[in-house]
C-alpha atoms as a PDB file:
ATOM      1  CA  UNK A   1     -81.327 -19.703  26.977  1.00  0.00           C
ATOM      2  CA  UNK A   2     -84.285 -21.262  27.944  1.00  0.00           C
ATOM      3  CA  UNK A   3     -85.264 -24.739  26.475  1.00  0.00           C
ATOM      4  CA  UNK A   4     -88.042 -26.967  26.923  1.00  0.00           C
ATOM      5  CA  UNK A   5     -88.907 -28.521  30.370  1.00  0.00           C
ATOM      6  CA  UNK A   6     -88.150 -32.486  30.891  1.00  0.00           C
ATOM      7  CA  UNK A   7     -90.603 -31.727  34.006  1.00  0.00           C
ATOM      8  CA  UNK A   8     -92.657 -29.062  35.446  1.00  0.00           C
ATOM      9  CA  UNK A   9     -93.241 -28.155  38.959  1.00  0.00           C
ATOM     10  CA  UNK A  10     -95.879 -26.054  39.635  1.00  0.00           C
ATOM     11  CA  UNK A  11     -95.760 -25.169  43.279  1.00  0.00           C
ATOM     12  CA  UNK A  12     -97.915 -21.579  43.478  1.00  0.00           C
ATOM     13  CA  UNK A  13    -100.194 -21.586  46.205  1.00  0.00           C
ATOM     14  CA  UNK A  14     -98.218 -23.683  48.009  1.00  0.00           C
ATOM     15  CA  UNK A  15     -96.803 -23.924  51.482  1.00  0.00           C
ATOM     16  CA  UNK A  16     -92.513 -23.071  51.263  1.00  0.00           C
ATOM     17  CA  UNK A  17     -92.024 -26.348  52.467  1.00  0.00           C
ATOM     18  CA  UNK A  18     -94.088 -28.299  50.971  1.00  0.00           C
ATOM     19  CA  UNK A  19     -92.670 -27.001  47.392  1.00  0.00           C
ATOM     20  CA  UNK A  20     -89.110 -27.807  48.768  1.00  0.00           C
ATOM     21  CA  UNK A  21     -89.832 -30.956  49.430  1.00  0.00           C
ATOM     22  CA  UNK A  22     -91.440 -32.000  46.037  1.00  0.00           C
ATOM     23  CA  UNK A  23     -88.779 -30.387  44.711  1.00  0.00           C
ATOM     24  CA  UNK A  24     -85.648 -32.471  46.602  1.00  0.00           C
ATOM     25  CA  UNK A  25     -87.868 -35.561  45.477  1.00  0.00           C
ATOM     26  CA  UNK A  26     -88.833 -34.729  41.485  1.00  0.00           C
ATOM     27  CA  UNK A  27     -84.949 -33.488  41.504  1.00  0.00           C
ATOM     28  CA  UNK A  28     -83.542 -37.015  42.716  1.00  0.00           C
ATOM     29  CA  UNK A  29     -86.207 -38.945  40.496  1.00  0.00           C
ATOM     30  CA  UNK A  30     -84.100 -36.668  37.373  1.00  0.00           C
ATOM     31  CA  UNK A  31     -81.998 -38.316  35.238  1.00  0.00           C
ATOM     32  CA  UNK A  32     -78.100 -35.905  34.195  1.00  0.00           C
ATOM     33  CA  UNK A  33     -78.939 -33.579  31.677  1.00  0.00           C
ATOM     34  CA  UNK A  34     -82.994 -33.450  32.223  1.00  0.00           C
ATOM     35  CA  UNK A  35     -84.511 -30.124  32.836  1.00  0.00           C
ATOM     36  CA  UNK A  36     -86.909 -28.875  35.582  1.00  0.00           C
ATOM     37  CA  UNK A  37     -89.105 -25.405  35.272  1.00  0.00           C
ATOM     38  CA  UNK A  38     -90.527 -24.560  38.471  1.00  0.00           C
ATOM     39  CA  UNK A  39     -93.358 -22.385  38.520  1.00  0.00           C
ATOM     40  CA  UNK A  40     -94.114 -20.473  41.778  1.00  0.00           C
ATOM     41  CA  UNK A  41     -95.476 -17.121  43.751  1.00  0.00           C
ATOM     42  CA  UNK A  42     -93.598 -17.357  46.895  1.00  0.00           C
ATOM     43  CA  UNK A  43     -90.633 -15.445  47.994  1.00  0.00           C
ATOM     44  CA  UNK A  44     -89.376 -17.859  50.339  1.00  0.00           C
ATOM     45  CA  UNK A  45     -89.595 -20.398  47.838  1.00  0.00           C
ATOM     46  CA  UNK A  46     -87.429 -19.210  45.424  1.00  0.00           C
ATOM     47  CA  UNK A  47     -84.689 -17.913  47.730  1.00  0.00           C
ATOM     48  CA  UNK A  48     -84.977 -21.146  49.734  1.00  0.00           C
ATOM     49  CA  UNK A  49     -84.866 -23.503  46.609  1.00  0.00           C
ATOM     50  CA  UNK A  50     -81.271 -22.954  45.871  1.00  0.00           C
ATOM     51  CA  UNK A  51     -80.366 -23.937  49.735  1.00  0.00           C
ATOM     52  CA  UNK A  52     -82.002 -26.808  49.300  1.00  0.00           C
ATOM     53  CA  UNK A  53     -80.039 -27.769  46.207  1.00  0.00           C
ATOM     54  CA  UNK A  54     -76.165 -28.537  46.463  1.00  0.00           C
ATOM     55  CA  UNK A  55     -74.403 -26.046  43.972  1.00  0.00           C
ATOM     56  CA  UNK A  56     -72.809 -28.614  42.030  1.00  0.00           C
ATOM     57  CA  UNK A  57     -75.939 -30.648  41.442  1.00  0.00           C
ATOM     58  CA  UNK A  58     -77.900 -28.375  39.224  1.00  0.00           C
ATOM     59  CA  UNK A  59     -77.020 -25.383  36.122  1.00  0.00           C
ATOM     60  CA  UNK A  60     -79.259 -22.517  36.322  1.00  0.00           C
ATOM     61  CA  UNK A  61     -80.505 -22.079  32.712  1.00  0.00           C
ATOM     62  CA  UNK A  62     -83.728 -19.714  33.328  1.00  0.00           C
ATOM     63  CA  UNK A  63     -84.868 -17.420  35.796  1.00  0.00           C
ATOM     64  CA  UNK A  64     -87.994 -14.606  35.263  1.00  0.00           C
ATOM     65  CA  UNK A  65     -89.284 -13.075  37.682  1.00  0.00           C
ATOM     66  CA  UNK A  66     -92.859 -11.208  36.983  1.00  0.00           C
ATOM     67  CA  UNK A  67     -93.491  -8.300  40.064  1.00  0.00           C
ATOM     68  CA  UNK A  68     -96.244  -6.426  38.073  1.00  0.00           C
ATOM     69  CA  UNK A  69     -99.530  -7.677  39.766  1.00  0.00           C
ATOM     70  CA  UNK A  70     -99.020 -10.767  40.896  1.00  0.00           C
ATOM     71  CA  UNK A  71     -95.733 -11.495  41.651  1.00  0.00           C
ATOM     72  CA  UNK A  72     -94.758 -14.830  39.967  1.00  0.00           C
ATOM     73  CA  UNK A  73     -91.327 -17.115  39.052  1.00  0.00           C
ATOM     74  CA  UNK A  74     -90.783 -19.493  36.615  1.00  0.00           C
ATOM     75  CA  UNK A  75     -86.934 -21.019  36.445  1.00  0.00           C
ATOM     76  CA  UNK A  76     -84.880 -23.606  35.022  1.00  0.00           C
ATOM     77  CA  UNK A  77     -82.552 -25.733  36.337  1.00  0.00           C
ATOM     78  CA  UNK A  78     -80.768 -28.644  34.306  1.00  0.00           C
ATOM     79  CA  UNK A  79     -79.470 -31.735  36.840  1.00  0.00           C
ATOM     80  CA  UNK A  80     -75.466 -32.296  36.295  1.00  0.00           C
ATOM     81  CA  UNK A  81     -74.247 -35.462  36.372  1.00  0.00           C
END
């Protein structure tokens, strides 16, 4: 069920690890219970961003995925405690 954002990361057009790296840091600056939507167009980027990520840190609440034109992502994770 998706749910509105606590913070938004908008990392399209950007290099894969460049986004993972603003992601580790917006992800540590997260209080328990916040949620993050992460907006992106890469591949790499999505598969990588759960590697990045221990399992046990984050719930996935959200994940769309948009291939018709311009392939796009937009997920939600919620930081555990």
């Amino acid at each position: 069920m998706k749910r509105k954002a606590d913070h938004i990361l908008d990392v399209r057009g950007s290099i894969t690890s460049i986004s993972l790296l603003k992601l580790i840091q917006t992800f540590r600056e997260m209080k328990s219970n916040e949620v993050l939507e992460i907006l992106g167009n890469n591949l790499d980027t999505r598969s990588d961003l759960f590697k990045v990520l221990p399992d046990d840190a984050y719930e996935l609440i959200f994940l769309d995925v948009v291939e018709e034109g311009e392939y796009f992502f937009r997920i939600q994770l919620k930081k555990k405690k």
